[in-house]
PDB file of N, CA and C in Angstrom:
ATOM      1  N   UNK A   1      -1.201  37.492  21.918  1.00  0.00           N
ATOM      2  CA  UNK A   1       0.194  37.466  21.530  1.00  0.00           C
ATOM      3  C   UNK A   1       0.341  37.850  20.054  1.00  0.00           C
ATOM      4  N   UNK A   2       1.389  38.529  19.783  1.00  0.00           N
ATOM      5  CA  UNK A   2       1.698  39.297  18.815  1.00  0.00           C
ATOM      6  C   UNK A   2       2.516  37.685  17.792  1.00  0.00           C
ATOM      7  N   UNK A   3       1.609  37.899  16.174  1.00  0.00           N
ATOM      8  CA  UNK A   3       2.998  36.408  15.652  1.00  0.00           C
ATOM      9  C   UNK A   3       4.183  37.110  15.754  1.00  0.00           C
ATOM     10  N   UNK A   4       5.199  36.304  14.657  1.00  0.00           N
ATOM     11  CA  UNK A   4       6.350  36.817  14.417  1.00  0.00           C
ATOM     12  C   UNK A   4       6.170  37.171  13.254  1.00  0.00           C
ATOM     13  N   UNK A   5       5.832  37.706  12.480  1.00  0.00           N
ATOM     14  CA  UNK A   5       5.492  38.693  11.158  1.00  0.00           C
ATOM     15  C   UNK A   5       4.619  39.194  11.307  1.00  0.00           C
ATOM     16  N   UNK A   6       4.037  39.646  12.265  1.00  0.00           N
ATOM     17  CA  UNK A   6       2.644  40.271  12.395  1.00  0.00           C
ATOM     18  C   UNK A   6       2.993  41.852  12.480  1.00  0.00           C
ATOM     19  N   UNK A   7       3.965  41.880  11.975  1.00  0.00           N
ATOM     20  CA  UNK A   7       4.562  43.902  11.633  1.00  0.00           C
ATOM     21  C   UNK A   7       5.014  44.235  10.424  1.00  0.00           C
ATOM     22  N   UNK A   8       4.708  43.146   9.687  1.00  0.00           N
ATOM     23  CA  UNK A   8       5.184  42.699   8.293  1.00  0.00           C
ATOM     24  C   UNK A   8       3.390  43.663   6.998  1.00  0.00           C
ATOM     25  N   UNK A   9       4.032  44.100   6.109  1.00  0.00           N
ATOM     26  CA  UNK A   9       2.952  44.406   5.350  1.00  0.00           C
ATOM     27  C   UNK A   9       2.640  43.329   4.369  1.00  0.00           C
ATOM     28  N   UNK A  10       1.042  42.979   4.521  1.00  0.00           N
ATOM     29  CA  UNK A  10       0.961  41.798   3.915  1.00  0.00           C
ATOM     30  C   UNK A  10       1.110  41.542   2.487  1.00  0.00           C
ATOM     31  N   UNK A  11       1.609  41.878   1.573  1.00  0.00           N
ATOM     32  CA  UNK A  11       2.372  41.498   0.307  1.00  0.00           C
ATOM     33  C   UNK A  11       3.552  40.673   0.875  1.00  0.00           C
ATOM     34  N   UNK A  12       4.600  41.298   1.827  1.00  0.00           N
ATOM     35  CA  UNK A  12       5.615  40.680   2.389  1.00  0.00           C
ATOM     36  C   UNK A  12       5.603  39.702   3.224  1.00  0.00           C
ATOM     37  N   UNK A  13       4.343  39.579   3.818  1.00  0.00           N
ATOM     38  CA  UNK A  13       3.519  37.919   4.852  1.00  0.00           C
ATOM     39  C   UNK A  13       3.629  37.539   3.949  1.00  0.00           C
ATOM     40  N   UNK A  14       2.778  37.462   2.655  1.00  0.00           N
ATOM     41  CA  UNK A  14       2.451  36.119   1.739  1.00  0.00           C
ATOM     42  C   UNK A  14       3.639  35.542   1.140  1.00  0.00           C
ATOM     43  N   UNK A  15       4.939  36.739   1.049  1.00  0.00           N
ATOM     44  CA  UNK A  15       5.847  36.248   0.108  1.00  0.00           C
ATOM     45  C   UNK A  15       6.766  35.097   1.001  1.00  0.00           C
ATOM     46  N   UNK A  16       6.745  35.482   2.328  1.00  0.00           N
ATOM     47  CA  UNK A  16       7.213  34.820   3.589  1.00  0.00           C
ATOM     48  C   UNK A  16       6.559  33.408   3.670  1.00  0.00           C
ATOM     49  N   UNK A  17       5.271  33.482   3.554  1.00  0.00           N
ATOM     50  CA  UNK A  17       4.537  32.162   3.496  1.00  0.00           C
ATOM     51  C   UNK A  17       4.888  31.532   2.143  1.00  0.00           C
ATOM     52  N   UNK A  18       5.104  32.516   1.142  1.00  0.00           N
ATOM     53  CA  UNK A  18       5.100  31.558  -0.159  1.00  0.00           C
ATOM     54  C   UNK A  18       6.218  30.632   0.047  1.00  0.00           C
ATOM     55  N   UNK A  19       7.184  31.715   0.461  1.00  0.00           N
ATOM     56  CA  UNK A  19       8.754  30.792   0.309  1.00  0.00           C
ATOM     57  C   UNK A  19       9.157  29.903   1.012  1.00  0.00           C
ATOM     58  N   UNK A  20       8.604  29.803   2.082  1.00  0.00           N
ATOM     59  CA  UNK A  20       8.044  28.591   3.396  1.00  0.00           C
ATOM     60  C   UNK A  20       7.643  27.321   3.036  1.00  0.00           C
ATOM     61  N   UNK A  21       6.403  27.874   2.071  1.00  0.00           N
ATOM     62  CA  UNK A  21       5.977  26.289   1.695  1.00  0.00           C
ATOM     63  C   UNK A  21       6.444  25.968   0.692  1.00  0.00           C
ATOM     64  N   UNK A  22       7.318  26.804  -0.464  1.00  0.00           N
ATOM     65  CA  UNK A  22       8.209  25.973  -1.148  1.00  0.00           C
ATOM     66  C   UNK A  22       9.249  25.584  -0.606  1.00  0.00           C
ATOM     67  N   UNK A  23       9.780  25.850   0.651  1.00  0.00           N
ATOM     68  CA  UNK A  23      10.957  25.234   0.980  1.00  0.00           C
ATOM     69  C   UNK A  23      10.450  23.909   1.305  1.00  0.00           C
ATOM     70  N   UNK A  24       9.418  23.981   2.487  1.00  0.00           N
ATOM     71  CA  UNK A  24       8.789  23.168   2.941  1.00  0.00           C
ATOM     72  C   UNK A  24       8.315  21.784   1.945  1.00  0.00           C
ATOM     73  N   UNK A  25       7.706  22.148   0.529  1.00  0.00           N
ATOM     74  CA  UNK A  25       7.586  21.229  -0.259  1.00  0.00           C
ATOM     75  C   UNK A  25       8.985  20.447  -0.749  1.00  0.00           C
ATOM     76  N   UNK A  26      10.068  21.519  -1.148  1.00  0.00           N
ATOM     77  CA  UNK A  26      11.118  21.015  -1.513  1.00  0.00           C
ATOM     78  C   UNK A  26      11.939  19.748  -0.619  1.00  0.00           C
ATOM     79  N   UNK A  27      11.716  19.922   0.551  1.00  0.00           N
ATOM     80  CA  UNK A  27      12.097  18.882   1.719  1.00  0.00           C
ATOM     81  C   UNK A  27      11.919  18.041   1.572  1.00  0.00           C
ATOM     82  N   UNK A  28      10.363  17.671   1.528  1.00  0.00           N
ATOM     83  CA  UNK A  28       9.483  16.359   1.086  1.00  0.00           C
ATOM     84  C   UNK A  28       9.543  16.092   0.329  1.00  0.00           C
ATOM     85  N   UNK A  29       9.891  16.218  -1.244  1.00  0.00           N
ATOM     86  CA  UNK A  29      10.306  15.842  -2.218  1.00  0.00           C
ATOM     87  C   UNK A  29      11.183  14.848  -1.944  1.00  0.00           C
ATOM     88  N   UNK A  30      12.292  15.278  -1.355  1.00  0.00           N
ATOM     89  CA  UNK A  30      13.732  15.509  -1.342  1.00  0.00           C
ATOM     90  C   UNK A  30      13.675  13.892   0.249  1.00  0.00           C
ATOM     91  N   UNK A  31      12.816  14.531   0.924  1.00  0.00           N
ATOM     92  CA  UNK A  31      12.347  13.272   1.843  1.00  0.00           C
ATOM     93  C   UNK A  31      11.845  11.905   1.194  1.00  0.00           C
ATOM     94  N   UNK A  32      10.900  12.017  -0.072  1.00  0.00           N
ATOM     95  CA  UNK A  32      10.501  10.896  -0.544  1.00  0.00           C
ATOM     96  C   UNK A  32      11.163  10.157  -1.559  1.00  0.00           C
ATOM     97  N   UNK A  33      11.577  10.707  -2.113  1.00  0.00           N
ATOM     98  CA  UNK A  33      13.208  10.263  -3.156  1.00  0.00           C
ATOM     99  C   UNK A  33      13.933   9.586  -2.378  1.00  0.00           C
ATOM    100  N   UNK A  34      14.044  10.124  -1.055  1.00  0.00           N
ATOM    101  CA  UNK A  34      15.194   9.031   0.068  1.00  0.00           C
ATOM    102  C   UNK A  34      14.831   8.189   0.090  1.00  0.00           C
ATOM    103  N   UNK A  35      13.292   8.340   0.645  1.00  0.00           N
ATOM    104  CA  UNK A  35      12.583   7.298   1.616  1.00  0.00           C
ATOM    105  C   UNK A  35      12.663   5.946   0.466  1.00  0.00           C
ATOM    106  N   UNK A  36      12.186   6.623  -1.123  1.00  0.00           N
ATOM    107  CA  UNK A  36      12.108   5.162  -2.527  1.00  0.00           C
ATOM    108  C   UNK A  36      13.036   4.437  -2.316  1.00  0.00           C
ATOM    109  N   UNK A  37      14.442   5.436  -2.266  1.00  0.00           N
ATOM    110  CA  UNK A  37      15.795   4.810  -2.294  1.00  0.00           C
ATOM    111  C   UNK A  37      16.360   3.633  -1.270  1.00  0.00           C
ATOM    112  N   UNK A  38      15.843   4.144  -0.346  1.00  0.00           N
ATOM    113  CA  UNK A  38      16.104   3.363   1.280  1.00  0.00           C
ATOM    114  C   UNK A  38      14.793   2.104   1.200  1.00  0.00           C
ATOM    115  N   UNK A  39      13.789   2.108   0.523  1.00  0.00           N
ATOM    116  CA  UNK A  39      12.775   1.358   1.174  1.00  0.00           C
ATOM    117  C   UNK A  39      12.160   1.237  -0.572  1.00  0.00           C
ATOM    118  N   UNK A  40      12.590   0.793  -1.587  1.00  0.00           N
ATOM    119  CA  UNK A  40      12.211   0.394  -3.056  1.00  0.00           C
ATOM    120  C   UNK A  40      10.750  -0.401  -2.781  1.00  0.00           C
ATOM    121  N   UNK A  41       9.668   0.001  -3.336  1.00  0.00           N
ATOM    122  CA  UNK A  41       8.377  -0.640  -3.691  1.00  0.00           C
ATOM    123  C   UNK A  41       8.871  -2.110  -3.819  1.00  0.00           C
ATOM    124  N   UNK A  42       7.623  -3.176  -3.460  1.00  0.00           N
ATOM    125  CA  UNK A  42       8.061  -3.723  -3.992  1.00  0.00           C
ATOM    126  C   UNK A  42       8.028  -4.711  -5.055  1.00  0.00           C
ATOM    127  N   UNK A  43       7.348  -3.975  -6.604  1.00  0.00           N
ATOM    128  CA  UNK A  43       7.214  -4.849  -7.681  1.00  0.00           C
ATOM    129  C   UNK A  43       7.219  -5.654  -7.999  1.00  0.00           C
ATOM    130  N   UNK A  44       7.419  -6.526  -8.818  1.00  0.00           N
ATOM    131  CA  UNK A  44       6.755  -8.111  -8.846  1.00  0.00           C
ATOM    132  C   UNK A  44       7.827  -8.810  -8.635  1.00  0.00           C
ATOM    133  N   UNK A  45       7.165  -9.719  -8.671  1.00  0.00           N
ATOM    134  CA  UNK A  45       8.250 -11.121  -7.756  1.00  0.00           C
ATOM    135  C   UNK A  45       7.823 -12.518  -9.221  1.00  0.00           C
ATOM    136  N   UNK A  46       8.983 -12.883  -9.763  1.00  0.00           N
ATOM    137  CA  UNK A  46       9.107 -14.171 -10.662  1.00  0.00           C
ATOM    138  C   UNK A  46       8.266 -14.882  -9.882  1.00  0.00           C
ATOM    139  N   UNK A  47       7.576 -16.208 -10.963  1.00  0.00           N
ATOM    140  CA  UNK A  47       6.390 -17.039 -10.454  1.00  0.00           C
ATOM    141  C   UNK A  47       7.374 -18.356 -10.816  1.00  0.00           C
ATOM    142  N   UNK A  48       6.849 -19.278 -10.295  1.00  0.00           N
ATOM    143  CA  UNK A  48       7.454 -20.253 -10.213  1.00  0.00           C
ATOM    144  C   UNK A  48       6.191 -21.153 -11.251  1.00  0.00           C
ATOM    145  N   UNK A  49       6.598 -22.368 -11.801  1.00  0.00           N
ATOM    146  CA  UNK A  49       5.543 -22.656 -12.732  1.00  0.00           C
ATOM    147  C   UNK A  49       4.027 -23.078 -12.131  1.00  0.00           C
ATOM    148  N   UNK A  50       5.028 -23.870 -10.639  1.00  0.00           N
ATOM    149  CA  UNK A  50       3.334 -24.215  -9.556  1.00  0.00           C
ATOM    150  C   UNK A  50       2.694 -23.047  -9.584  1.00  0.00           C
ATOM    151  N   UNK A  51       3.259 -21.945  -9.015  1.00  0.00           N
ATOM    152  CA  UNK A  51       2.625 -20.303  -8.919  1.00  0.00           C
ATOM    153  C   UNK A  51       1.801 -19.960  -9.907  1.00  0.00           C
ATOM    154  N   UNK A  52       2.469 -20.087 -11.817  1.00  0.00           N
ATOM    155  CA  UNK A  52       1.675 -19.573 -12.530  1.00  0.00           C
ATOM    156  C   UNK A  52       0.534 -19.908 -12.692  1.00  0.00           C
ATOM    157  N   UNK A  53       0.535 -21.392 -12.485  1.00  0.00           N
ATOM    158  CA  UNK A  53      -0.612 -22.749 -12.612  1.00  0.00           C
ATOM    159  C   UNK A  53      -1.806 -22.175 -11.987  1.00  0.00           C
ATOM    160  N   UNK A  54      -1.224 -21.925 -10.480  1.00  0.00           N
ATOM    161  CA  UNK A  54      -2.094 -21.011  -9.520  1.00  0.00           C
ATOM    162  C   UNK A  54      -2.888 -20.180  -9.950  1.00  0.00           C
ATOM    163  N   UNK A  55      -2.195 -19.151 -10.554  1.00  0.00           N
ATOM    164  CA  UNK A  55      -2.220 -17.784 -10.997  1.00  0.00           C
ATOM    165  C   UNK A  55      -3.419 -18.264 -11.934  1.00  0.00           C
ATOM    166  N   UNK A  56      -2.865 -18.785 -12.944  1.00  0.00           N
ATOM    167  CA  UNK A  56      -3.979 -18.635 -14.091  1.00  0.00           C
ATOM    168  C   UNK A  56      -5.712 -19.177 -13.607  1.00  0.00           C
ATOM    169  N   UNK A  57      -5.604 -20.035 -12.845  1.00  0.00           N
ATOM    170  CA  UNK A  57      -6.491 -20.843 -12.198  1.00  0.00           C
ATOM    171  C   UNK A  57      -7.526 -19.635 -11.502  1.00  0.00           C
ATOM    172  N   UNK A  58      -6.624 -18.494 -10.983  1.00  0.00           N
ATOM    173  CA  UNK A  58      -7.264 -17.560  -9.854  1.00  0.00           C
ATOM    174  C   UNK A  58      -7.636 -16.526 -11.002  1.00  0.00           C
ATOM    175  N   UNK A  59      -6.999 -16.338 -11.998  1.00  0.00           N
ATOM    176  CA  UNK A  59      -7.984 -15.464 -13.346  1.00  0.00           C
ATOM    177  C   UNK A  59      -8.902 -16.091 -13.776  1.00  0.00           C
ATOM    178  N   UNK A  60      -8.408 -17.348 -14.214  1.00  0.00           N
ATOM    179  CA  UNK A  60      -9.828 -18.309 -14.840  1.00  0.00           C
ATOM    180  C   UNK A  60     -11.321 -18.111 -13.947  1.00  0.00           C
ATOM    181  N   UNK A  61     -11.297 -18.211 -12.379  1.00  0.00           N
ATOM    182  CA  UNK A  61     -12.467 -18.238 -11.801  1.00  0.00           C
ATOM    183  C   UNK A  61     -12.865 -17.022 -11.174  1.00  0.00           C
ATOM    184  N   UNK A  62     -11.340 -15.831 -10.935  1.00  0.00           N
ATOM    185  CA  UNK A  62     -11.889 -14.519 -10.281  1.00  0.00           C
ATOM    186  C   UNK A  62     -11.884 -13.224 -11.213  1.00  0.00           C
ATOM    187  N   UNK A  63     -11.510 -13.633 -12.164  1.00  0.00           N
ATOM    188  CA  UNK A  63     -10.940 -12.389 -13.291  1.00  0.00           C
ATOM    189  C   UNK A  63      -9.370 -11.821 -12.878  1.00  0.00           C
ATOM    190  N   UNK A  64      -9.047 -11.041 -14.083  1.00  0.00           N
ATOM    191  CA  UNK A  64      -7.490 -10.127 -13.401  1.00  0.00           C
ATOM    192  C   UNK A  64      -7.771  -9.221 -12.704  1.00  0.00           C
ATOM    193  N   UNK A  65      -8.620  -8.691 -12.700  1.00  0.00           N
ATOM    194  CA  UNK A  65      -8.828  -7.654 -11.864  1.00  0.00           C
ATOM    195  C   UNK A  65      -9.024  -7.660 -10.754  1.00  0.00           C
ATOM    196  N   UNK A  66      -8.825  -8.738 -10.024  1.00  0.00           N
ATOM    197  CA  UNK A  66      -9.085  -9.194  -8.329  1.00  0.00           C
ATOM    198  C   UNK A  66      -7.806  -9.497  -7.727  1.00  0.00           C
ATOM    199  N   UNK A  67      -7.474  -9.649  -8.563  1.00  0.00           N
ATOM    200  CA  UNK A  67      -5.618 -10.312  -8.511  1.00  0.00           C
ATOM    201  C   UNK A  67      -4.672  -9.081  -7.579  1.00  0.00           C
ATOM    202  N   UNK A  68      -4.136  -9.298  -6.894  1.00  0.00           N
ATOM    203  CA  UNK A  68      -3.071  -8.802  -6.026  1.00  0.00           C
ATOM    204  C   UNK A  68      -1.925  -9.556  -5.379  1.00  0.00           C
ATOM    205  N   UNK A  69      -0.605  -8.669  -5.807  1.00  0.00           N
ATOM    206  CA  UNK A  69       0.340  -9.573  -5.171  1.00  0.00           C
ATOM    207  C   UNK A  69       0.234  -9.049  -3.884  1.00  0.00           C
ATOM    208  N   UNK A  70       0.922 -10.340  -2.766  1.00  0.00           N
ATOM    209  CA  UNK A  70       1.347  -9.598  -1.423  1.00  0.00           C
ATOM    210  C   UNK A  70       2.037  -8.826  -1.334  1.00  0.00           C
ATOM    211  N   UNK A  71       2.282  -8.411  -0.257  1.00  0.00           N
ATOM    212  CA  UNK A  71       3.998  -7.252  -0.530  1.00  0.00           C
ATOM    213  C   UNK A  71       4.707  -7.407   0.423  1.00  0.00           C
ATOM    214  N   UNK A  72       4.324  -8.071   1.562  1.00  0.00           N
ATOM    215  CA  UNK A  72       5.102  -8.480   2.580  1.00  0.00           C
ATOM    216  C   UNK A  72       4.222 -10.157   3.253  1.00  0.00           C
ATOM    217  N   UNK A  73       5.390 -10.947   3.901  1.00  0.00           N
ATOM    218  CA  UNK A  73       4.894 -11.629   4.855  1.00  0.00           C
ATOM    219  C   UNK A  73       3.859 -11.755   5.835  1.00  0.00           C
ATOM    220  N   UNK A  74       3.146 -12.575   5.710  1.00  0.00           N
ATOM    221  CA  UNK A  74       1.761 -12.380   6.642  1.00  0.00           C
ATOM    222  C   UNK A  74       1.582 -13.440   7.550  1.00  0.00           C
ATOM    223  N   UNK A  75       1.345 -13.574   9.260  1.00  0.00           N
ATOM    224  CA  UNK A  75       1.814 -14.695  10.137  1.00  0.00           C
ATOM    225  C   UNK A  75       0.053 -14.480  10.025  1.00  0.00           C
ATOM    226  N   UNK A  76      -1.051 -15.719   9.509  1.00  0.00           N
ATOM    227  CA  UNK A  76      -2.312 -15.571  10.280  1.00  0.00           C
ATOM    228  C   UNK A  76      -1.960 -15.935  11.848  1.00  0.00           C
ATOM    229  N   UNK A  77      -3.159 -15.516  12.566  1.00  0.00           N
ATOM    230  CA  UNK A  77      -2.652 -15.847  14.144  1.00  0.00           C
ATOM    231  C   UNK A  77      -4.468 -15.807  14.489  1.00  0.00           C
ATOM    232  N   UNK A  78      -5.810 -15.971  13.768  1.00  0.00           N
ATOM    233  CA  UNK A  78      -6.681 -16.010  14.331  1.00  0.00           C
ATOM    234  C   UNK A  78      -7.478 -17.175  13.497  1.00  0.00           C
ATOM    235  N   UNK A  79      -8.345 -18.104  13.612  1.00  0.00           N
ATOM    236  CA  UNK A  79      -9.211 -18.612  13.057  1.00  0.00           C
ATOM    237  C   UNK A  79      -9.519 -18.501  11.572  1.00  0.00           C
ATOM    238  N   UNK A  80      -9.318 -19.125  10.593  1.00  0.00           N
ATOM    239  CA  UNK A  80      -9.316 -18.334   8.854  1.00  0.00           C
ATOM    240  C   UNK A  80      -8.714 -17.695   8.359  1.00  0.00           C
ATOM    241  N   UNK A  81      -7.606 -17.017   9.558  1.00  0.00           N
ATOM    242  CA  UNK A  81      -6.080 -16.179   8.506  1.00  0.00           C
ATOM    243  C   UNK A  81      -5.661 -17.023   8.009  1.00  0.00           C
ATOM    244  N   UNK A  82      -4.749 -16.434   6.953  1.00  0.00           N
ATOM    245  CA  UNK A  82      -4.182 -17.260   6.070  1.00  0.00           C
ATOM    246  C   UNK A  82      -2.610 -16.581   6.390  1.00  0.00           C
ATOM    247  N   UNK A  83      -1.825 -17.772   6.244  1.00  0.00           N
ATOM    248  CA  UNK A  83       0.137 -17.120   6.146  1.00  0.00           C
ATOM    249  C   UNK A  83       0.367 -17.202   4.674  1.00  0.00           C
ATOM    250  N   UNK A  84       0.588 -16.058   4.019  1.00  0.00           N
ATOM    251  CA  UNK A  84       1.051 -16.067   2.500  1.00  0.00           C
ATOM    252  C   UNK A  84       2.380 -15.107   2.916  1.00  0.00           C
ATOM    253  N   UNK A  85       3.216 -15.850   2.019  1.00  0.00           N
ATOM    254  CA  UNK A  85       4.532 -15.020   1.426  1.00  0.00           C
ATOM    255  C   UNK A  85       4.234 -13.759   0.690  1.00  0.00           C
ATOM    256  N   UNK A  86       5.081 -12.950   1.204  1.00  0.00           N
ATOM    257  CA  UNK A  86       5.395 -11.742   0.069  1.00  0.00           C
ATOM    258  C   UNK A  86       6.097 -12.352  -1.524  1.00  0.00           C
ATOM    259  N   UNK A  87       5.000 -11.880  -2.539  1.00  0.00           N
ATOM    260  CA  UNK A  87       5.569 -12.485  -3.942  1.00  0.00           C
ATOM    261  C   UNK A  87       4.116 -13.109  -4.164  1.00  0.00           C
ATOM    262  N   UNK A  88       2.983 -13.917  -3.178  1.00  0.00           N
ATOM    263  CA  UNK A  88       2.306 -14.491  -3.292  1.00  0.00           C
ATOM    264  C   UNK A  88       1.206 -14.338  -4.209  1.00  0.00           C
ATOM    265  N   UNK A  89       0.043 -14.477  -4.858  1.00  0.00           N
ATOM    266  CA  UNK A  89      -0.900 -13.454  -5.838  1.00  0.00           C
ATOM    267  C   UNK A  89      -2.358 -14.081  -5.154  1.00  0.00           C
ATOM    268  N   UNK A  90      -3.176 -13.535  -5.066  1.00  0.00           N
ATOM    269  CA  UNK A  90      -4.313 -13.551  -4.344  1.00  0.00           C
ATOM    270  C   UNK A  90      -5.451 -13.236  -5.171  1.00  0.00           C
ATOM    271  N   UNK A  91      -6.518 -13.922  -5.128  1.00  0.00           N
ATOM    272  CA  UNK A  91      -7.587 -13.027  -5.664  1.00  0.00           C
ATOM    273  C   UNK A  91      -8.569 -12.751  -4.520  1.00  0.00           C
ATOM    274  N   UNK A  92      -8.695 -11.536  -4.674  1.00  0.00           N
ATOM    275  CA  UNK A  92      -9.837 -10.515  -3.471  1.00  0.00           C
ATOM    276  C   UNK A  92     -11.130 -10.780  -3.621  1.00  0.00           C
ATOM    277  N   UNK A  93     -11.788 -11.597  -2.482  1.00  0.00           N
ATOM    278  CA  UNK A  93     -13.121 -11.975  -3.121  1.00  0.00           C
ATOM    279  C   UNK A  93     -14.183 -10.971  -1.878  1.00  0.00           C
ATOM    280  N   UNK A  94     -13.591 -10.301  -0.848  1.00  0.00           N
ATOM    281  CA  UNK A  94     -14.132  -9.008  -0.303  1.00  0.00           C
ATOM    282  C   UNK A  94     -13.857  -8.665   0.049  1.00  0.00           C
ATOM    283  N   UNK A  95     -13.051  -7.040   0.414  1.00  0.00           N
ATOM    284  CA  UNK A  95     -12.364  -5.995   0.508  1.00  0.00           C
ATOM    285  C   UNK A  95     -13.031  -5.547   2.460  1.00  0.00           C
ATOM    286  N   UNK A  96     -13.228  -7.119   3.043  1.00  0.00           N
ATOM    287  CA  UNK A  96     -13.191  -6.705   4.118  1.00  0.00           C
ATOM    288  C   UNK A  96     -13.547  -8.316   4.974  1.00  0.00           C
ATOM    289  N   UNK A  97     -13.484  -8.501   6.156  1.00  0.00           N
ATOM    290  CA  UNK A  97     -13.609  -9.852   6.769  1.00  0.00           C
ATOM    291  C   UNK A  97     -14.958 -10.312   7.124  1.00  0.00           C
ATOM    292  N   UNK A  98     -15.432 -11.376   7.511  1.00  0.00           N
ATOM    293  CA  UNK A  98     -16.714 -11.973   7.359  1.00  0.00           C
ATOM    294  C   UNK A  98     -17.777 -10.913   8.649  1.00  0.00           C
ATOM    295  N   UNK A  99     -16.230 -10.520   8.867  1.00  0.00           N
ATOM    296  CA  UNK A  99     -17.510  -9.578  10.318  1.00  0.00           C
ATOM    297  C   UNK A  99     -17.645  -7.815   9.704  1.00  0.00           C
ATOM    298  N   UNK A 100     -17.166  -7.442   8.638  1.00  0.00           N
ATOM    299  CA  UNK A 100     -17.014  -6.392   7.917  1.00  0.00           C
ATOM    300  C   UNK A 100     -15.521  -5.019   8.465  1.00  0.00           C
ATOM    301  N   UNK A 101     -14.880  -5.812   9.180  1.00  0.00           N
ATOM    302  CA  UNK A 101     -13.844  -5.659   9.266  1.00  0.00           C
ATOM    303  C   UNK A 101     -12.801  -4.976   7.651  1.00  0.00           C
ATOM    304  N   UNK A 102     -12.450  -3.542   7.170  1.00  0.00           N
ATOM    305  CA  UNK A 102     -12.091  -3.791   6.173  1.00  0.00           C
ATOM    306  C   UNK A 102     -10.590  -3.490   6.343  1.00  0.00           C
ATOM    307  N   UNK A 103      -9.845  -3.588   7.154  1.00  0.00           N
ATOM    308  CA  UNK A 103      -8.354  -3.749   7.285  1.00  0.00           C
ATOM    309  C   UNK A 103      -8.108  -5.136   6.997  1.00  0.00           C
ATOM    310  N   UNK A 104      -8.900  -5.702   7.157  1.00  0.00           N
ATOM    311  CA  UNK A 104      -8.893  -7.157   6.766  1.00  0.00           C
ATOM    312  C   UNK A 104      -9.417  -7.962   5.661  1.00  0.00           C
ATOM    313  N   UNK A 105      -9.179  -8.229   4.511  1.00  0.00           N
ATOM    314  CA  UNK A 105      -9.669  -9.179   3.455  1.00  0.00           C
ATOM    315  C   UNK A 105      -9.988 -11.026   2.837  1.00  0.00           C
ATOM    316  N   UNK A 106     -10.932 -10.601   2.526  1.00  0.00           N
ATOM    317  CA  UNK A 106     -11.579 -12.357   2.508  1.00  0.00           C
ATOM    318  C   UNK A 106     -10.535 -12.358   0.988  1.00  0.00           C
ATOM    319  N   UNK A 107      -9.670 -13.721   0.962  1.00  0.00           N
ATOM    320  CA  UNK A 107      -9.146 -13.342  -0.403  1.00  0.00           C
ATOM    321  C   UNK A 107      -9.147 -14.997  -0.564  1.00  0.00           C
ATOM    322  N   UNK A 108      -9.113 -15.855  -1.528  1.00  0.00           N
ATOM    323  CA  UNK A 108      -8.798 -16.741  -2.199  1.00  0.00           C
ATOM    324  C   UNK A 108      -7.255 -17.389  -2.847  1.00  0.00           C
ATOM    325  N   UNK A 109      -6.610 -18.013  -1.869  1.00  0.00           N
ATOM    326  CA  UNK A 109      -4.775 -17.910  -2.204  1.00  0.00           C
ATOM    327  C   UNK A 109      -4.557 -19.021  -3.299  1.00  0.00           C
ATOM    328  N   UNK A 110      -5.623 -19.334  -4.247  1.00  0.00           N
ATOM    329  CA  UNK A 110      -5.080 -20.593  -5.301  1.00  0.00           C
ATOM    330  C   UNK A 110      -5.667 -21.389  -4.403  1.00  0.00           C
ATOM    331  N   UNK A 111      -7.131 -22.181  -3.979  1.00  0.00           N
ATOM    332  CA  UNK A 111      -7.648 -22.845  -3.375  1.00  0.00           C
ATOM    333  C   UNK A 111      -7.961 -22.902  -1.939  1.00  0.00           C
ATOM    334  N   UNK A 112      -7.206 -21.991  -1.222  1.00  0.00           N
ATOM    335  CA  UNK A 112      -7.095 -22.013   0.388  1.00  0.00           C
ATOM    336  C   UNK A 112      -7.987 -20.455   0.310  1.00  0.00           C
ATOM    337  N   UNK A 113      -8.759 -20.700   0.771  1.00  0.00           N
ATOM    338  CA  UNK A 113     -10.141 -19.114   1.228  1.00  0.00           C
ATOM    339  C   UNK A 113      -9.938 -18.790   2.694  1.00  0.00           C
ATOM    340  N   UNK A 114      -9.317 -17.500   2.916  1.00  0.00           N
ATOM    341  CA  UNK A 114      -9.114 -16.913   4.503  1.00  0.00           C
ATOM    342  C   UNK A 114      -9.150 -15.534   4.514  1.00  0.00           C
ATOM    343  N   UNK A 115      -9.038 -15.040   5.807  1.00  0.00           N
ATOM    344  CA  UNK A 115      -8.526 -14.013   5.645  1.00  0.00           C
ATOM    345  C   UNK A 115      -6.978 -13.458   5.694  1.00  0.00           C
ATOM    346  N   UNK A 116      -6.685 -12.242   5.546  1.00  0.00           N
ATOM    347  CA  UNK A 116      -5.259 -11.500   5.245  1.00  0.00           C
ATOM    348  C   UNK A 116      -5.445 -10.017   5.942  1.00  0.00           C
TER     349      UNK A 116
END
């Protein structure tokens, strides 16, 4: 089968393709600007003073650099999940579950050790 520019001299294919995928990029741009607008990250969440208490407690023994807030609600539903609120701060103590599962994380919630 013959394309549909395939009678086209190729200076005039590429310019066809060029302008394609800038339209094409321009969309997605234009798609992800919506998508921020409709669906805002969602940046930090005020600590409450119990929280900071927490907080500092989970730098003191894991460093900052382990530290992660949640970003949404989490129902555990198996043996060692943990239910943390979105807003919550966590320190990551392995970037995967005791069976090496890594959609799943061993994390430390301010004294309670599960997974997420």
């Amino acid at each position: 089968p013959q394309l549909p520019h395939g009678h086209m001299a190729l200076p005039s294919f590429w310019k066809v393709v060029e302008d394609s995928l800038q339209q094409s990029g321009a969309q997605l741009r234009a798609f992800c600007q919506a998508f921020e607008t409709v669906a805002p990250s969602p940046g930090t969440q005020p600590l409450t003073p119990a929280e900071e208490r927490k907080v500092l407690s989970l730098v003191s023994k894991h460093g900052p650099d382990k530290l992660y807030q949640v970003t949404s609600n989490t129902s555990g539903s198996r043996e060692l999940d943990l239910t943390l609120l979105r807003g919550q701060i966590v320190a990551l103590l392995q970037s995967s579950d005791t069976k090496g599962n890594t959609s799943r994380w061993l994390v430390d919630a301010g004294g309670t050790v599960g997974t997420v």
